[in-house]
C-alpha atoms as a PDB file:
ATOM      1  CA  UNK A   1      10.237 -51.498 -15.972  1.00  0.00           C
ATOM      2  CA  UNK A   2       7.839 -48.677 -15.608  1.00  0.00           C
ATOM      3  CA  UNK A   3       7.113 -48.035 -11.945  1.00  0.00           C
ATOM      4  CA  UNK A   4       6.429 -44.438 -12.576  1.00  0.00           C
ATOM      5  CA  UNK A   5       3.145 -46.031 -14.617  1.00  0.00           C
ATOM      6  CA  UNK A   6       2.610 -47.889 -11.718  1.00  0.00           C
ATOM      7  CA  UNK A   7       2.973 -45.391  -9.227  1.00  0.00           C
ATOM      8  CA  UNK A   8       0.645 -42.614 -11.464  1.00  0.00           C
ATOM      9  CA  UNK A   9      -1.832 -45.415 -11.490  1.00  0.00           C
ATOM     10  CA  UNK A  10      -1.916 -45.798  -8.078  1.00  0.00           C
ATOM     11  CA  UNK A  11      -1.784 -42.113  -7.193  1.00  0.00           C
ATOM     12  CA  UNK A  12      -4.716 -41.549  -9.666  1.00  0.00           C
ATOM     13  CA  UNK A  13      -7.238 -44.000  -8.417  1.00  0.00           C
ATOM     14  CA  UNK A  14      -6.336 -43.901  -4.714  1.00  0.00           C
ATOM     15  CA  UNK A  15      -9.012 -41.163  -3.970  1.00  0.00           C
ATOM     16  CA  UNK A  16     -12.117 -42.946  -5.483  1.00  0.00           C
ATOM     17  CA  UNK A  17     -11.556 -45.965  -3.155  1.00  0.00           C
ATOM     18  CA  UNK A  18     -10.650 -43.711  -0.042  1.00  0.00           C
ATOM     19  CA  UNK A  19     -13.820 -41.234  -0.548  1.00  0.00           C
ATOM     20  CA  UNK A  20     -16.103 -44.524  -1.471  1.00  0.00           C
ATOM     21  CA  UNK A  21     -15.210 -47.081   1.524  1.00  0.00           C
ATOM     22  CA  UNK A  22     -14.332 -47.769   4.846  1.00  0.00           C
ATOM     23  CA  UNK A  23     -12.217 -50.683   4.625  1.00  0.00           C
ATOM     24  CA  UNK A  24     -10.775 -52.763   7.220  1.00  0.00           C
ATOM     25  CA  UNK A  25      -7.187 -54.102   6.315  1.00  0.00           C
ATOM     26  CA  UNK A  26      -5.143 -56.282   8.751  1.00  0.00           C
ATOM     27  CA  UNK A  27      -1.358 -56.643   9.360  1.00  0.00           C
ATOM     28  CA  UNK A  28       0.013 -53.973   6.373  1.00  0.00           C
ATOM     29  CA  UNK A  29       3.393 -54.833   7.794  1.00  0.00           C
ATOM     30  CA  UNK A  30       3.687 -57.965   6.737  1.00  0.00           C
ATOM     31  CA  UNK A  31       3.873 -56.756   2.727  1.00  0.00           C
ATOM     32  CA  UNK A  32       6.432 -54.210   3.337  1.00  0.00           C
ATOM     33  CA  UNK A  33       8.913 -56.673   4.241  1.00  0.00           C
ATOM     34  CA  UNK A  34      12.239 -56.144   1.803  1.00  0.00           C
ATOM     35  CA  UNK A  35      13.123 -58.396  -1.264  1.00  0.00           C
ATOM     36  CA  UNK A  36      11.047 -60.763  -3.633  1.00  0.00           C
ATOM     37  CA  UNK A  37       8.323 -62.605  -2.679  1.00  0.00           C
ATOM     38  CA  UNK A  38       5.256 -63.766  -3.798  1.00  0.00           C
ATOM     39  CA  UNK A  39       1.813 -62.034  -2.826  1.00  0.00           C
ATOM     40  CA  UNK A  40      -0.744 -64.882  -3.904  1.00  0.00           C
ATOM     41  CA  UNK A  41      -4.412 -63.640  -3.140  1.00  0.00           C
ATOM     42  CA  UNK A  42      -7.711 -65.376  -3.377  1.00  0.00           C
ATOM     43  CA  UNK A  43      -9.943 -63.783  -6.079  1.00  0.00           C
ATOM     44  CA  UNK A  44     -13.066 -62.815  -6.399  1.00  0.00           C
ATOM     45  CA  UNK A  45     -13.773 -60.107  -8.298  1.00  0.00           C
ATOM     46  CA  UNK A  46     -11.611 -57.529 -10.697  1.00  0.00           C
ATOM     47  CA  UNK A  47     -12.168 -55.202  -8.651  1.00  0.00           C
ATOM     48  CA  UNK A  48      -9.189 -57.449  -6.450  1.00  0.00           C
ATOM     49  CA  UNK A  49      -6.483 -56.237  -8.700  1.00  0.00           C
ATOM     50  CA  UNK A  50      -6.892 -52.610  -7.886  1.00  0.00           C
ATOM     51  CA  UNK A  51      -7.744 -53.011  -4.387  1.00  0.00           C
ATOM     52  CA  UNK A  52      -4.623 -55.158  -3.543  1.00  0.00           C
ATOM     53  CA  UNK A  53      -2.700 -51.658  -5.801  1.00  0.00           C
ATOM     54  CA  UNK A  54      -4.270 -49.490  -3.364  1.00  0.00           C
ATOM     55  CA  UNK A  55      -2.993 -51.056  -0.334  1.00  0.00           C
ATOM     56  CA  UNK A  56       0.530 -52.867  -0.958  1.00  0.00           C
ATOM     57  CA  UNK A  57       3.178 -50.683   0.032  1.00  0.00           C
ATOM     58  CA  UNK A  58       5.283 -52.541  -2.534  1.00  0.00           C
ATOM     59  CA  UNK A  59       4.986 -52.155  -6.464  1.00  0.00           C
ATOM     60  CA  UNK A  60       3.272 -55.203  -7.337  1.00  0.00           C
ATOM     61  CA  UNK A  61       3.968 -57.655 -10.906  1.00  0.00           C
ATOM     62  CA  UNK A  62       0.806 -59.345 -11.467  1.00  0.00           C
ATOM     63  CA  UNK A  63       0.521 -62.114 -13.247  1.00  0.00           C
ATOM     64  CA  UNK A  64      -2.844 -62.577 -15.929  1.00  0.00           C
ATOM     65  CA  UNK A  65      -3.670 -64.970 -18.389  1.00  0.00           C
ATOM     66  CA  UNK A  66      -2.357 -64.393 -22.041  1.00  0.00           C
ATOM     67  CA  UNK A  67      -5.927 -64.187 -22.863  1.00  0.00           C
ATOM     68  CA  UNK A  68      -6.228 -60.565 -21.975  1.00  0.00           C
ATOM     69  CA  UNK A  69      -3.289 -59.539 -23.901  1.00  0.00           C
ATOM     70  CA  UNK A  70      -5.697 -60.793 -26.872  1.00  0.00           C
ATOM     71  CA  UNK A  71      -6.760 -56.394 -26.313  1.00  0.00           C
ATOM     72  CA  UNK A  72      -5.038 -54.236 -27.785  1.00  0.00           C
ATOM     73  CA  UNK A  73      -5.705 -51.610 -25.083  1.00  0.00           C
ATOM     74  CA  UNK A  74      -5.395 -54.263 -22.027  1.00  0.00           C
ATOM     75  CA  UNK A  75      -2.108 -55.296 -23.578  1.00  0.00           C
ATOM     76  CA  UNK A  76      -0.262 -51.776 -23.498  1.00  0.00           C
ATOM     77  CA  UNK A  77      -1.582 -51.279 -20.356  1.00  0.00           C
ATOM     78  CA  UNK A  78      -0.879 -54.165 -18.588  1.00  0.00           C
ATOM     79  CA  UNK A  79       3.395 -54.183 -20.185  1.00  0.00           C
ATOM     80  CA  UNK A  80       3.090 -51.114 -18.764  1.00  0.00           C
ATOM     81  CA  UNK A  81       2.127 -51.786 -15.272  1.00  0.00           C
ATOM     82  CA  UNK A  82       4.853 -54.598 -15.677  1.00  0.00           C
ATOM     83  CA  UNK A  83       2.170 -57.228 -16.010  1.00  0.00           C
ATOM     84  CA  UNK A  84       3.572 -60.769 -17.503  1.00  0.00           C
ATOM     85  CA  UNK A  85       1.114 -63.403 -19.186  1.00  0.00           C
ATOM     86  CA  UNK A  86       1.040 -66.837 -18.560  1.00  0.00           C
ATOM     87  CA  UNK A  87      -0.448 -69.462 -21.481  1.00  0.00           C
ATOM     88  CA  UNK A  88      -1.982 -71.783 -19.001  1.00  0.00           C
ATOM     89  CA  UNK A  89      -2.648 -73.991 -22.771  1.00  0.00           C
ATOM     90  CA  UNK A  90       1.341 -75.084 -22.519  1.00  0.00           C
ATOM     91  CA  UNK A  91       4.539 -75.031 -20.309  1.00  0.00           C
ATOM     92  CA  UNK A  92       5.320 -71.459 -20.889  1.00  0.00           C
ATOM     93  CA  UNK A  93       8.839 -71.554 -19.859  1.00  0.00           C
ATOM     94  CA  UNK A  94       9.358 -68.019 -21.177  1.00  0.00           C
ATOM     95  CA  UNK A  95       6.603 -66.454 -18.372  1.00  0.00           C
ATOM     96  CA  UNK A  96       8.200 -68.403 -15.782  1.00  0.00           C
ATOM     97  CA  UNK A  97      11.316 -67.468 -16.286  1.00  0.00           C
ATOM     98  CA  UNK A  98      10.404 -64.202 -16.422  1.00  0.00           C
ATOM     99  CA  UNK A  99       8.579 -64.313 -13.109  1.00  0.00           C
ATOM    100  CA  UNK A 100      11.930 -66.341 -11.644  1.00  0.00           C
ATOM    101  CA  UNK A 101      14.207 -62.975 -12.902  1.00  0.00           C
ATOM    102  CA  UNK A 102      11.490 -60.457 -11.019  1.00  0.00           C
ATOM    103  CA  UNK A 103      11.493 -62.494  -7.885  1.00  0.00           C
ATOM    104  CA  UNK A 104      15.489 -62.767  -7.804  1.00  0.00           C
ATOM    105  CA  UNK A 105      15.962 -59.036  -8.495  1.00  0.00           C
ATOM    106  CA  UNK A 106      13.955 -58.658  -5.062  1.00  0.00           C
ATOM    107  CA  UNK A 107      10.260 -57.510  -7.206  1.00  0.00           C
ATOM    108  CA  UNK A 108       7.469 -59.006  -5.761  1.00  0.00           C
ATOM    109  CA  UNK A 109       4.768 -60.774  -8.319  1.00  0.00           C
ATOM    110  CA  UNK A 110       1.378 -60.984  -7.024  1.00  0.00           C
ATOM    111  CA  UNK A 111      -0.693 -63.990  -8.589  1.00  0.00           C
ATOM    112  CA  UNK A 112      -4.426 -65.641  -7.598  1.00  0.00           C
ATOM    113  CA  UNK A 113      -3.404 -69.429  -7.344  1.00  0.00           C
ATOM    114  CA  UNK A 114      -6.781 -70.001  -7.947  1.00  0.00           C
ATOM    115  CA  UNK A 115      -6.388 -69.360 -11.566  1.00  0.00           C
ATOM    116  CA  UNK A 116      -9.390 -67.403 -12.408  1.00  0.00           C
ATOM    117  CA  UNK A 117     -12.513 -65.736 -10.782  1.00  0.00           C
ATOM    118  CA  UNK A 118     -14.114 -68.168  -8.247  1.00  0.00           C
ATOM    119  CA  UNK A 119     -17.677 -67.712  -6.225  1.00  0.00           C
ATOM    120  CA  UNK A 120     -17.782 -69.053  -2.842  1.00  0.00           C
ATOM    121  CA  UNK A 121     -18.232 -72.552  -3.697  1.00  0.00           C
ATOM    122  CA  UNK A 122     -15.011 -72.638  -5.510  1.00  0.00           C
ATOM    123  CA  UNK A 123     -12.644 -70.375  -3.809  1.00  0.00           C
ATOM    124  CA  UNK A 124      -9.755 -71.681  -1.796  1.00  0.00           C
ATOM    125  CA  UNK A 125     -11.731 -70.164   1.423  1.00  0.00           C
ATOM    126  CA  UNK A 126     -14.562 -73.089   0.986  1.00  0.00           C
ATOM    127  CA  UNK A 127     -11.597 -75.437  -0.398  1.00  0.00           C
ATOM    128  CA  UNK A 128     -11.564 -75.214  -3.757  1.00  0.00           C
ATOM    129  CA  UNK A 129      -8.206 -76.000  -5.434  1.00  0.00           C
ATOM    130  CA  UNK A 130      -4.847 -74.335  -5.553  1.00  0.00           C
ATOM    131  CA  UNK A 131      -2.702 -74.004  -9.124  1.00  0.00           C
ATOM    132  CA  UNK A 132       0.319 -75.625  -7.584  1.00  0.00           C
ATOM    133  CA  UNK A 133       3.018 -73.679  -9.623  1.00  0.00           C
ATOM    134  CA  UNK A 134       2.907 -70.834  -7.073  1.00  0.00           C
ATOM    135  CA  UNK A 135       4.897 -73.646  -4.625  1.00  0.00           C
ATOM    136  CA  UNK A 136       7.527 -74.421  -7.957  1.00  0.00           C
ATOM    137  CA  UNK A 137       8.380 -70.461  -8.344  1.00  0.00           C
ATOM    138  CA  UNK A 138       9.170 -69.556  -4.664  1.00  0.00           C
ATOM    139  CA  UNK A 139      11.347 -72.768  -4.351  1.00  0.00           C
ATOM    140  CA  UNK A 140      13.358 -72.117  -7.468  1.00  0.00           C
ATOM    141  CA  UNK A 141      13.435 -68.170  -6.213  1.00  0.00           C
ATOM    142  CA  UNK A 142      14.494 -69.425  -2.686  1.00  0.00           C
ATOM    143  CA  UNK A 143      11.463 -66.537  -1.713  1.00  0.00           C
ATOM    144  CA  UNK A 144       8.694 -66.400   0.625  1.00  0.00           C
ATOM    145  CA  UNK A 145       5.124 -66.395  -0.519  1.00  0.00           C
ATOM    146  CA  UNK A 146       3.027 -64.238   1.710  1.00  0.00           C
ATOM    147  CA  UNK A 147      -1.225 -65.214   1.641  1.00  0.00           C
ATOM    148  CA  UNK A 148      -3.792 -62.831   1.368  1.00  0.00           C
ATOM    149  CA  UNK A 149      -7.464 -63.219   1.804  1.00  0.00           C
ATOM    150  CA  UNK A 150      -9.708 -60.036   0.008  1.00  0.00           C
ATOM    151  CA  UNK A 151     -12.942 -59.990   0.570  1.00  0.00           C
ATOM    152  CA  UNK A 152     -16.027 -57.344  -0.416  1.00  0.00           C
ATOM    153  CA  UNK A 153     -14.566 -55.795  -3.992  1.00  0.00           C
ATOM    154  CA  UNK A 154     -17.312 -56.847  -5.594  1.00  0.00           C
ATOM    155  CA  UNK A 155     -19.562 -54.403  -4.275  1.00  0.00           C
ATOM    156  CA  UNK A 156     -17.731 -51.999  -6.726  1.00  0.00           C
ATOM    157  CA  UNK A 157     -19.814 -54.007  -9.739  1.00  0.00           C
ATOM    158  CA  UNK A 158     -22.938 -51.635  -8.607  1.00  0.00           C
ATOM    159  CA  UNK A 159     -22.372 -47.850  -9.288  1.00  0.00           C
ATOM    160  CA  UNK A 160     -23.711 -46.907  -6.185  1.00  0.00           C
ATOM    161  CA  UNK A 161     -20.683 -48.514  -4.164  1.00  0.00           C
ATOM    162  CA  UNK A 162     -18.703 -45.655  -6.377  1.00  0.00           C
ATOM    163  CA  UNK A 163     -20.270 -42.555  -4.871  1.00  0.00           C
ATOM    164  CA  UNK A 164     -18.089 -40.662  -1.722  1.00  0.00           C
ATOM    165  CA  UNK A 165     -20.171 -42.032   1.204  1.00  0.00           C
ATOM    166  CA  UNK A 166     -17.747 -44.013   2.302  1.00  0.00           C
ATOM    167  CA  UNK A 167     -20.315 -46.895   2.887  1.00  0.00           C
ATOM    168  CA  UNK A 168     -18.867 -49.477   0.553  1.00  0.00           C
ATOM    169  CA  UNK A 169     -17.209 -52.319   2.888  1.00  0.00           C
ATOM    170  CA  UNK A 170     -14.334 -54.374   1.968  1.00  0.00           C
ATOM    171  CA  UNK A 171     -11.265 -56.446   3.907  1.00  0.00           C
ATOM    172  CA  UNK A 172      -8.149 -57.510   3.244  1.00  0.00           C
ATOM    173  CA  UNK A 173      -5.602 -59.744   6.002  1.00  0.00           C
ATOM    174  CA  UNK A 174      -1.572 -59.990   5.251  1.00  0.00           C
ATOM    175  CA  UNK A 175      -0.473 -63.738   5.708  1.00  0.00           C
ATOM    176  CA  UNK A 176       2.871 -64.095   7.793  1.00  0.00           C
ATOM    177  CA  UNK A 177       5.633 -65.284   5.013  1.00  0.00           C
ATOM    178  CA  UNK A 178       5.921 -68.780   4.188  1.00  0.00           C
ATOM    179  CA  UNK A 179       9.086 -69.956   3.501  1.00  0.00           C
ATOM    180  CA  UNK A 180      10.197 -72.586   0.785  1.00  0.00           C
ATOM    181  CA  UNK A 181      10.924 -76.185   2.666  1.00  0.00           C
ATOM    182  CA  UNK A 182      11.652 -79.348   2.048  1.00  0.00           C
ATOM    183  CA  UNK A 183       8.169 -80.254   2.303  1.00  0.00           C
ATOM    184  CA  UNK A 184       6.626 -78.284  -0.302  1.00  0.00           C
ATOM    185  CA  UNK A 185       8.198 -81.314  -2.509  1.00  0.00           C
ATOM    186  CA  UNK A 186       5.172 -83.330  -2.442  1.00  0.00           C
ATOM    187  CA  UNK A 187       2.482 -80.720  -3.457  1.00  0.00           C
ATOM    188  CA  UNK A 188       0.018 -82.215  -2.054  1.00  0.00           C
ATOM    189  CA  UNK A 189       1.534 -81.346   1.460  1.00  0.00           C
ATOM    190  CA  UNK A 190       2.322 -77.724   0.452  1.00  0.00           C
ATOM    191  CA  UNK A 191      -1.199 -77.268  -0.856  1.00  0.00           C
ATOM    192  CA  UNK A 192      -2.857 -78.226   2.346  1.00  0.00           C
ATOM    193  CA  UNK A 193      -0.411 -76.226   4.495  1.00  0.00           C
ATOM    194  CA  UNK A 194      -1.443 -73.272   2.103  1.00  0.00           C
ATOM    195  CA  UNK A 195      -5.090 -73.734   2.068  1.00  0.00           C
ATOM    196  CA  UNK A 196      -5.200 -73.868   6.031  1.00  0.00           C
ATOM    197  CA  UNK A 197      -3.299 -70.600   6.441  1.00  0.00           C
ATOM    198  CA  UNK A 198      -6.175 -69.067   4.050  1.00  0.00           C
ATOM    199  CA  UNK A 199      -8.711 -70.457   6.283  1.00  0.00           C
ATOM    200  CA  UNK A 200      -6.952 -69.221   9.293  1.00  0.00           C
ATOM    201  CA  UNK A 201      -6.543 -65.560   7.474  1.00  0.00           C
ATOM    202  CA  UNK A 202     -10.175 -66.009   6.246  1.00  0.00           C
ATOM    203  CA  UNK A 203     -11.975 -66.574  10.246  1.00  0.00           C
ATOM    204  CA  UNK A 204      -9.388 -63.906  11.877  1.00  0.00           C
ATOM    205  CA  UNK A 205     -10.992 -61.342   8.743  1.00  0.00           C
ATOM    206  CA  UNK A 206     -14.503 -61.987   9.757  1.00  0.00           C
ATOM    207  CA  UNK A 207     -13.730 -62.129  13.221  1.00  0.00           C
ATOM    208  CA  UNK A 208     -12.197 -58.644  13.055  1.00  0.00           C
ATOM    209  CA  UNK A 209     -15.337 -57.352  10.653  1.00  0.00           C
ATOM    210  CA  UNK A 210     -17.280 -58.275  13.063  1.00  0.00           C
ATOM    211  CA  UNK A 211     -20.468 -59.489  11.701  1.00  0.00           C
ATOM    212  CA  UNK A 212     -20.776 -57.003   8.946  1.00  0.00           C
ATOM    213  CA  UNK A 213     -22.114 -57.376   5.648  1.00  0.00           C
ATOM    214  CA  UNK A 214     -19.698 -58.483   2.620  1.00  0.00           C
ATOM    215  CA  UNK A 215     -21.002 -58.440  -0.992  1.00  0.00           C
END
């Protein structure tokens, strides 16, 4: 493990968010909640990575796709910030079983069921689709998977969003835990009880943002 990374990280690009934006993030308390769990996160942007870094209490395990281990740079960074890659190309049993260890030593893995990027039209907040794995780990890790909807991090793809004005706008909003049932056996069940609770997380976000604009 290398938390200290992870922490150095963190305490090094803290102050560029804090001097750039005025953020609005709801229920904090729900992520510092002992023990594994899964943080699963909509995702639109890069830029979500960092932002969910900046805010979780908790040290976070992302997950990525083994195609960014493909450089060299990204590689020793990301084993360093105790990132694992998935092959999406196969069952990668290895990955999973990886993730499975994490959760059961009480590490929480963070991970965009989405699978990649989306724009509106796609994301899980219009009702795009939802990698169903995320349901297999926390039932074979007996842990919770707590939602979060991000919104607004792309604004940080324009340089001006960088400068200390503290005008660049983004949002984040916890999910309560959601507990492995019987239920969750028939995906197509767990996915719909999943995709409402982002929908629910997404309208109490804009309903606390009040009408202001989100890049």
């Amino acid at each position: 493990m290398s938390d200290w990374f992870y922490r150095l990280v963190r305490f090094v690009g803290t102050p560029a968010f804090f001097v750039s934006a005025s953020p609005v993030v709801l229920h904090l308390d729900r992520v510092r909640r002992e023990g594994g769990y899964l943080l699963a996160s909509n995702h639109f942007s890069p830029y979500d990575v960092a932002l969910l870094i900046r805010h979780t209490p908790r040290l976070l395990d992302f997950v990525t796709i083994v195609e960014m281990y493909k450089i060299p740079w990204v590689r020793r960074f990301f084993t360093h910030m105790n990132t694992v890659a998935l092959d999406r190309g196969r069952v990668d049993t290895v990955t999973t079983r990886r993730i499975l260890e994490k959760l059961k030593r009480g590490r929480v893995v963070a991970m965009f069921p989405e699978g990649r990027l989306q724009d509106e039209s796609g994301s899980v907040l219009s009702g795009g689709k939802i990698r169903t794995g995320v349901f297999g780990l926390a039932q074979k890790a007996d842990v919770p998977i707590i939602p979060c909807v991000i919104l607004g991090t792309r604004a940080y793809s324009r340089f001006v969003h960088w400068l200390p004005l503290r005008r660049t706008f983004y949002a984040l909003n916890y999910g309560e835990p959601m507990f492995p049932s019987g239920r969750w056996d028939d995906l197509v069940v767990a996915e719909q009880e999943l995709r409402a609770v982002y929908r629910q997380l997404h309208q109490e976000l804009l309903e606390a943002i009040k009408g202001r604009r989100i890049l």
